[in-house]
PDB file of N, CA and C in Angstrom:
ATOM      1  N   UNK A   1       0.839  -1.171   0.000  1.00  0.00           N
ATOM      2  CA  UNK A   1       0.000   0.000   0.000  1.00  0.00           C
ATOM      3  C   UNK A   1       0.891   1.244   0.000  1.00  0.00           C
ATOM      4  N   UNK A   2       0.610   1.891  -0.928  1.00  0.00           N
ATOM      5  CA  UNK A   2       1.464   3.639  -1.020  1.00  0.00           C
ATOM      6  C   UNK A   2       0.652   4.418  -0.220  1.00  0.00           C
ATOM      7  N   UNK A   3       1.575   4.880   0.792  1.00  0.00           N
ATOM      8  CA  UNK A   3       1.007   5.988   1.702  1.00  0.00           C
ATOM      9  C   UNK A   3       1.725   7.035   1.433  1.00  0.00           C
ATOM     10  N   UNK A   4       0.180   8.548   1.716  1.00  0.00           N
ATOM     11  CA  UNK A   4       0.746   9.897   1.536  1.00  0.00           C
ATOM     12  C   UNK A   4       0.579  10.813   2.821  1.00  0.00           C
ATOM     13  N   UNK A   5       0.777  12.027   2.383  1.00  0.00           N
ATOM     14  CA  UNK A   5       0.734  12.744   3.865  1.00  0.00           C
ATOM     15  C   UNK A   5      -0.745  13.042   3.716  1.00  0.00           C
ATOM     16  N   UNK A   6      -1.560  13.033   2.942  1.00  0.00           N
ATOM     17  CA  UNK A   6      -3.190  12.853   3.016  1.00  0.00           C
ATOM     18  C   UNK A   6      -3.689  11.866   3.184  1.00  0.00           C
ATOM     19  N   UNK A   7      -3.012  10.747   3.591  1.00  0.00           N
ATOM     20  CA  UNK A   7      -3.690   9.610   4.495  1.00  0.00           C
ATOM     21  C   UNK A   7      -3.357   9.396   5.894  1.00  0.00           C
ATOM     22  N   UNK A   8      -3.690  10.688   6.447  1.00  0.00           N
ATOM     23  CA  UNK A   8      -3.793  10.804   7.501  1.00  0.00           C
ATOM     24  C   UNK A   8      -4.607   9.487   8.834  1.00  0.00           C
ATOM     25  N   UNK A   9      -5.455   8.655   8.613  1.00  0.00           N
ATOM     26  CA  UNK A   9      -5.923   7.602   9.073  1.00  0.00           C
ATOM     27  C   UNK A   9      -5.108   6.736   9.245  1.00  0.00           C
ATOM     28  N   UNK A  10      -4.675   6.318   7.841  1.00  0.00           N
ATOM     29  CA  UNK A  10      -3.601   4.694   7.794  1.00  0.00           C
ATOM     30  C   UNK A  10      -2.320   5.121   7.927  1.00  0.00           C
ATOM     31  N   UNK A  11      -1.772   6.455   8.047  1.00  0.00           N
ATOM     32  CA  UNK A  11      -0.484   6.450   8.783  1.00  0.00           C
ATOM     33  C   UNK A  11      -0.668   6.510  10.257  1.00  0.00           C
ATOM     34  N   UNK A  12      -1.682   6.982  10.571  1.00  0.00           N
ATOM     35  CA  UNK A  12      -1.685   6.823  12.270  1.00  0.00           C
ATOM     36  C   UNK A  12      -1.942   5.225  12.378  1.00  0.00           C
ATOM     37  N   UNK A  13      -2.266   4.504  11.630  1.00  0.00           N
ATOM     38  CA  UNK A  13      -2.672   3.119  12.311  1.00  0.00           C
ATOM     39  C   UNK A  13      -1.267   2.749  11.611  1.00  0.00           C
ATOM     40  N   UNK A  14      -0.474   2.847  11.160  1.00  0.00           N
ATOM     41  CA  UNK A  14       0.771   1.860  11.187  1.00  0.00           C
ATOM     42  C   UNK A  14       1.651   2.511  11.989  1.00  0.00           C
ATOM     43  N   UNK A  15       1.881   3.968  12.485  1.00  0.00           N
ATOM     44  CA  UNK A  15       2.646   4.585  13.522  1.00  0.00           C
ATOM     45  C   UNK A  15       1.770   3.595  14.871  1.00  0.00           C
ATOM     46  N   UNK A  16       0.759   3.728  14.655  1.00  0.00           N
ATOM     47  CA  UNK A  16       0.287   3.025  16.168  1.00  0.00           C
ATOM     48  C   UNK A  16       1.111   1.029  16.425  1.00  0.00           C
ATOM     49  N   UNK A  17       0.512   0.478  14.687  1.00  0.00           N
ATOM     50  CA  UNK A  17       1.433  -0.784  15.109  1.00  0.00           C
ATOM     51  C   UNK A  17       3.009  -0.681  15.232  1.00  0.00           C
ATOM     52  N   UNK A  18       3.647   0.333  14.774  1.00  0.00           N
ATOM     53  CA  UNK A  18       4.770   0.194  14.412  1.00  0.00           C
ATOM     54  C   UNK A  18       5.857   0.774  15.726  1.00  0.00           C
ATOM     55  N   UNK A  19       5.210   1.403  16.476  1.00  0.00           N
ATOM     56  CA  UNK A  19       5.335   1.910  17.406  1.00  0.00           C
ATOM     57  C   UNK A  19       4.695   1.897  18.883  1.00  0.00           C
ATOM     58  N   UNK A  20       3.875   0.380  19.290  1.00  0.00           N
ATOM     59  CA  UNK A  20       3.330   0.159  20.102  1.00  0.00           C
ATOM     60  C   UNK A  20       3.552   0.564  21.462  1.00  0.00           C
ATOM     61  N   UNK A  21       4.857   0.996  21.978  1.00  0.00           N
ATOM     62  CA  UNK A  21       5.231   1.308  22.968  1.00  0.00           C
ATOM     63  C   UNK A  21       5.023   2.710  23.507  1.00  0.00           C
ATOM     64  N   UNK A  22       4.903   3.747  22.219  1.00  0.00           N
ATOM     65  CA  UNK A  22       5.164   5.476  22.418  1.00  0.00           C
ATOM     66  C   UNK A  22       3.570   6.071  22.819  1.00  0.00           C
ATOM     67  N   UNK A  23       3.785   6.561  23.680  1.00  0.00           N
ATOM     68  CA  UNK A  23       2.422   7.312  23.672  1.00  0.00           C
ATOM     69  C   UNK A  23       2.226   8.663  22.884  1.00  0.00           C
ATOM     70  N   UNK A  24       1.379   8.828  21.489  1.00  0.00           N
ATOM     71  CA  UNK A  24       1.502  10.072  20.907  1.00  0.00           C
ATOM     72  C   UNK A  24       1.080  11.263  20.989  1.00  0.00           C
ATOM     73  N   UNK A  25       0.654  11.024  22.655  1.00  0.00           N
ATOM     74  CA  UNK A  25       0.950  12.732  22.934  1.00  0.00           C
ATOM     75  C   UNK A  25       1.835  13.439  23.275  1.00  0.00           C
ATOM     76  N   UNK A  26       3.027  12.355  23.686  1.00  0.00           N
ATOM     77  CA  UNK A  26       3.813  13.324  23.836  1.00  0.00           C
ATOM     78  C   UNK A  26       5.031  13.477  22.826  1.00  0.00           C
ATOM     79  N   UNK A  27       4.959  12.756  21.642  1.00  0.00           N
ATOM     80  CA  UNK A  27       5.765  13.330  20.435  1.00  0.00           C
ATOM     81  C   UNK A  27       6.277  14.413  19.779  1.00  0.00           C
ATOM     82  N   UNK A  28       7.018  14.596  20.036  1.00  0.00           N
ATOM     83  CA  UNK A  28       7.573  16.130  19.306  1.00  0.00           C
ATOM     84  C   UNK A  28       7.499  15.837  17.621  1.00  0.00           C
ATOM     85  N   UNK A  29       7.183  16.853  16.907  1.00  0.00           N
ATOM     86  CA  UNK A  29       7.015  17.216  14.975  1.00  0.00           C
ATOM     87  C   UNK A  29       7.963  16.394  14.642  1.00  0.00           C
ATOM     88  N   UNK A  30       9.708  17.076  14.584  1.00  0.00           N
ATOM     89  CA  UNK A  30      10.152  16.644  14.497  1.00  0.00           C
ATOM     90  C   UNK A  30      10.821  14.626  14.273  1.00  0.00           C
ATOM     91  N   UNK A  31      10.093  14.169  15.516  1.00  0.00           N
ATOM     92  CA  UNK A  31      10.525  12.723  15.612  1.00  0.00           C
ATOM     93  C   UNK A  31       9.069  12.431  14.379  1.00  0.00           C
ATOM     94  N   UNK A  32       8.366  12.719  15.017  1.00  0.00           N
ATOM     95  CA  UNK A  32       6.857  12.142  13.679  1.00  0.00           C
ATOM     96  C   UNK A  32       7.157  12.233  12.697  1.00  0.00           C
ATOM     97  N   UNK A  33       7.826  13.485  12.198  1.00  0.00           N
ATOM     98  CA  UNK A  33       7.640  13.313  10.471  1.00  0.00           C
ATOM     99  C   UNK A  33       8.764  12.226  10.119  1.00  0.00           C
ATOM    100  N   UNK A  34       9.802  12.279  11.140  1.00  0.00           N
ATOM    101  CA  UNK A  34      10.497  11.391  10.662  1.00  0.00           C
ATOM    102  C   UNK A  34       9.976   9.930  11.048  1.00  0.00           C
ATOM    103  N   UNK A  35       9.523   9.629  11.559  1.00  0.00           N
ATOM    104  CA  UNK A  35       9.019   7.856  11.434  1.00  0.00           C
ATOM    105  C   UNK A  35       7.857   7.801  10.680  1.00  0.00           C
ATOM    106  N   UNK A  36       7.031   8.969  10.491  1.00  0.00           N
ATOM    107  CA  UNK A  36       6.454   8.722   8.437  1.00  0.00           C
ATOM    108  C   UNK A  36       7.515   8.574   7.643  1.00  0.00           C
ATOM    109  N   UNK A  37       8.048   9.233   7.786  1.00  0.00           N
ATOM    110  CA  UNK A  37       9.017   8.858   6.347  1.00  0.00           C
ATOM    111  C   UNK A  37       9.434   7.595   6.326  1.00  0.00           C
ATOM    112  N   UNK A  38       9.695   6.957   7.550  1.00  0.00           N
ATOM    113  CA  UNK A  38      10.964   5.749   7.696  1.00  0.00           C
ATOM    114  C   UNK A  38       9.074   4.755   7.467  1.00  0.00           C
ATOM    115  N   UNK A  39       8.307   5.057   7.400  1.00  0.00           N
ATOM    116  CA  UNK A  39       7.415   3.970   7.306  1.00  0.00           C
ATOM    117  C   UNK A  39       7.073   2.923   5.812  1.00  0.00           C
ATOM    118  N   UNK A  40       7.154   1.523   6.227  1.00  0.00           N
ATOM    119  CA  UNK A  40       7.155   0.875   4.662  1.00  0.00           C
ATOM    120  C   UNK A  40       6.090   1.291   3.872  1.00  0.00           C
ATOM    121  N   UNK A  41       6.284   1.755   2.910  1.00  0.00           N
ATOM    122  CA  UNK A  41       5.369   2.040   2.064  1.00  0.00           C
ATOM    123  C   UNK A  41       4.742   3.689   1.878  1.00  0.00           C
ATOM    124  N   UNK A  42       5.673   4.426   2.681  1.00  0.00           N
ATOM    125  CA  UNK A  42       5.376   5.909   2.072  1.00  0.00           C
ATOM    126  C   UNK A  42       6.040   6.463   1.138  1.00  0.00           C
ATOM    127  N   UNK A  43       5.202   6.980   0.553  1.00  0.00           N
ATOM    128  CA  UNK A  43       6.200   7.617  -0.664  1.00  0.00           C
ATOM    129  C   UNK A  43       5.230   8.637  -1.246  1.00  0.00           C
ATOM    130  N   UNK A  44       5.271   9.361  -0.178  1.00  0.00           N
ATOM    131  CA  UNK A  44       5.128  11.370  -0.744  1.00  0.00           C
ATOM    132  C   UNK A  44       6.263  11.991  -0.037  1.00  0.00           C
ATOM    133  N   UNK A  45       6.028  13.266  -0.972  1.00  0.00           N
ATOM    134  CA  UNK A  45       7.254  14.290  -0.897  1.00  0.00           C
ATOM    135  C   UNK A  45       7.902  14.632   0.446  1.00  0.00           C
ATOM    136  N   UNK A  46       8.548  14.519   0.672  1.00  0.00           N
ATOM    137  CA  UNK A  46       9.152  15.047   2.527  1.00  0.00           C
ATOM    138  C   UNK A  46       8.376  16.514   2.565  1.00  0.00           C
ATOM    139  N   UNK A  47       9.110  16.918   1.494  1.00  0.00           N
ATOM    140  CA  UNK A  47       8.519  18.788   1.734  1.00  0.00           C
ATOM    141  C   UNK A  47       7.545  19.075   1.379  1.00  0.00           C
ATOM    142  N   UNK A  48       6.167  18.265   1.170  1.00  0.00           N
ATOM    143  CA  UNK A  48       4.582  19.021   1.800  1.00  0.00           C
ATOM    144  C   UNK A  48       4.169  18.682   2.331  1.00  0.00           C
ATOM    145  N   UNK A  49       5.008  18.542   3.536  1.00  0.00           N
ATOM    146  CA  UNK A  49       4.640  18.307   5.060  1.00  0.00           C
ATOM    147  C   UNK A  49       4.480  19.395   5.862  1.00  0.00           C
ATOM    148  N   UNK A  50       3.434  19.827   6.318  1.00  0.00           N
ATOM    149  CA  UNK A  50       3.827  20.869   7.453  1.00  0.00           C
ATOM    150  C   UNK A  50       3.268  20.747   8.723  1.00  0.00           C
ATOM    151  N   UNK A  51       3.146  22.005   9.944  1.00  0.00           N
ATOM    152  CA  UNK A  51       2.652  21.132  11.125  1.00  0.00           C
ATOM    153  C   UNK A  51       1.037  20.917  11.140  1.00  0.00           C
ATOM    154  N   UNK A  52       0.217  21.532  10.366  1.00  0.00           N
ATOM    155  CA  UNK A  52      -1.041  21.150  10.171  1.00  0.00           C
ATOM    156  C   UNK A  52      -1.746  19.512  10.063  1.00  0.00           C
ATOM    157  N   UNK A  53      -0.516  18.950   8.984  1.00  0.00           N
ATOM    158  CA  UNK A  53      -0.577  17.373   9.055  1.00  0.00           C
ATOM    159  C   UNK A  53      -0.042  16.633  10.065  1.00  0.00           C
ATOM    160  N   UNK A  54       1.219  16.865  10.200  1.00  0.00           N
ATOM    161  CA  UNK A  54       1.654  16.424  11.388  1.00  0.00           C
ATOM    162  C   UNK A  54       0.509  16.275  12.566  1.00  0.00           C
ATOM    163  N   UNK A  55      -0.230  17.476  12.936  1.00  0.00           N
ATOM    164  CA  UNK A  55      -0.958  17.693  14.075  1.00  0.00           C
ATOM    165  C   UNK A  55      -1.818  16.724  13.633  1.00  0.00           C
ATOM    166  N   UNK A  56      -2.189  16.672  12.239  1.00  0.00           N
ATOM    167  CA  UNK A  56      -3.945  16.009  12.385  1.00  0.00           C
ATOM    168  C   UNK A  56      -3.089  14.048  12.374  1.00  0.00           C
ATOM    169  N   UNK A  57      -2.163  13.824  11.741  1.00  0.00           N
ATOM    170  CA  UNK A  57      -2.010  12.492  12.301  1.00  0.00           C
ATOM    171  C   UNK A  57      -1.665  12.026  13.732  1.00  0.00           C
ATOM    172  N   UNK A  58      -1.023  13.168  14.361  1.00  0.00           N
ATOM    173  CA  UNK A  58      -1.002  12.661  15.525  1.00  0.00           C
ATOM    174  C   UNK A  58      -2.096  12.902  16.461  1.00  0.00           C
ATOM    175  N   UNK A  59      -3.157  13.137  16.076  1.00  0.00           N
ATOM    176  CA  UNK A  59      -4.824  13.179  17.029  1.00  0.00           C
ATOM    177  C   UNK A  59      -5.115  12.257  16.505  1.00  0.00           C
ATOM    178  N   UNK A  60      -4.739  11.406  15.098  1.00  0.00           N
ATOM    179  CA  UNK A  60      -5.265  10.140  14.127  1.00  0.00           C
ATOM    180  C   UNK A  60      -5.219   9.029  15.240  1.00  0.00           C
ATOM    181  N   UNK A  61      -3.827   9.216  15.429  1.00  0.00           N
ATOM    182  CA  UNK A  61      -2.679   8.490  16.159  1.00  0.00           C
ATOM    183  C   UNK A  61      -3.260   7.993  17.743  1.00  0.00           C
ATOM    184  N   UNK A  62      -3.400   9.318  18.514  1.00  0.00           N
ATOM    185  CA  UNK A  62      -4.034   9.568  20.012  1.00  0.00           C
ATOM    186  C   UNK A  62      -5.415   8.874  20.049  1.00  0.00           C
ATOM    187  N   UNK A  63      -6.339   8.750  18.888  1.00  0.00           N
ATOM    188  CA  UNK A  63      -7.886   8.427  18.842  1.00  0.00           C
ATOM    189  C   UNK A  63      -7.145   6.716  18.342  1.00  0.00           C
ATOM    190  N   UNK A  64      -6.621   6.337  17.918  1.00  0.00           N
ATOM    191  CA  UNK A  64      -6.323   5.101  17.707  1.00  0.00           C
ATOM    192  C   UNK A  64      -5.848   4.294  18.814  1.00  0.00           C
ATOM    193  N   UNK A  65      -4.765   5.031  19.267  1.00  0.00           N
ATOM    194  CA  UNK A  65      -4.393   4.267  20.390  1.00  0.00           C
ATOM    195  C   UNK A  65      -5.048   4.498  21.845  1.00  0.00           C
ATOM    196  N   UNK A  66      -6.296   5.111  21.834  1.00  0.00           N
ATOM    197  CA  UNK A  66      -7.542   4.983  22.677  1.00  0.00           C
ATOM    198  C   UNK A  66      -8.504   3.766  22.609  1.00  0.00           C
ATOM    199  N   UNK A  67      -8.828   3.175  21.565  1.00  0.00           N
ATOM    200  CA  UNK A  67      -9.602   2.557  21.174  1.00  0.00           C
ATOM    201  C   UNK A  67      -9.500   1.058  21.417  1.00  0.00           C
TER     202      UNK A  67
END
C-alpha cells in the first residue's frame, strides 16, 4: 500500500502498530515526520509536510491508540 501525507488515518494506524510502545501525545514534529518517512510504504514528498498534518495524524494516532 502507497502511503501519503493525506492519508492521515492509515499512517496513524501503522505509527500506532509500528510503534506500540510510544504514547503520541507526547511526540515532538520533528521525531513524527520522521518515522512517516521511515514507514514501509510511504512515498510522498518530505517537503509538503507541514505542522497542520503532522498535528492532524497525531490526534489520528491519540484516537487510535484509545480505542
Amino acid at each position: 500500500m502507497s502511503l501519503k501525507w493525506t492519508d492521515v488515518y492509515d499512517v496513524a494506524i501503522e505509527l500506532y502498530e509500528a510503534y506500540p510502545d510510544v504514547d503520541p501525545r507526547f511526540i515532538n514534529y520533528v521525531d513524527l515526520r520522521s518515522w512517516v518517512l521511515a514507514l514501509e510504504g510511504f512515498e510522498d514528498d518530505p517537503d509538503r509536510c507541514g505542522e497542520k498534518i503532522l498535528e492532524a495524524i497525531q490526534m489520528a494516532w491519540i484516537e487510535e491508540s484509545e480505542d
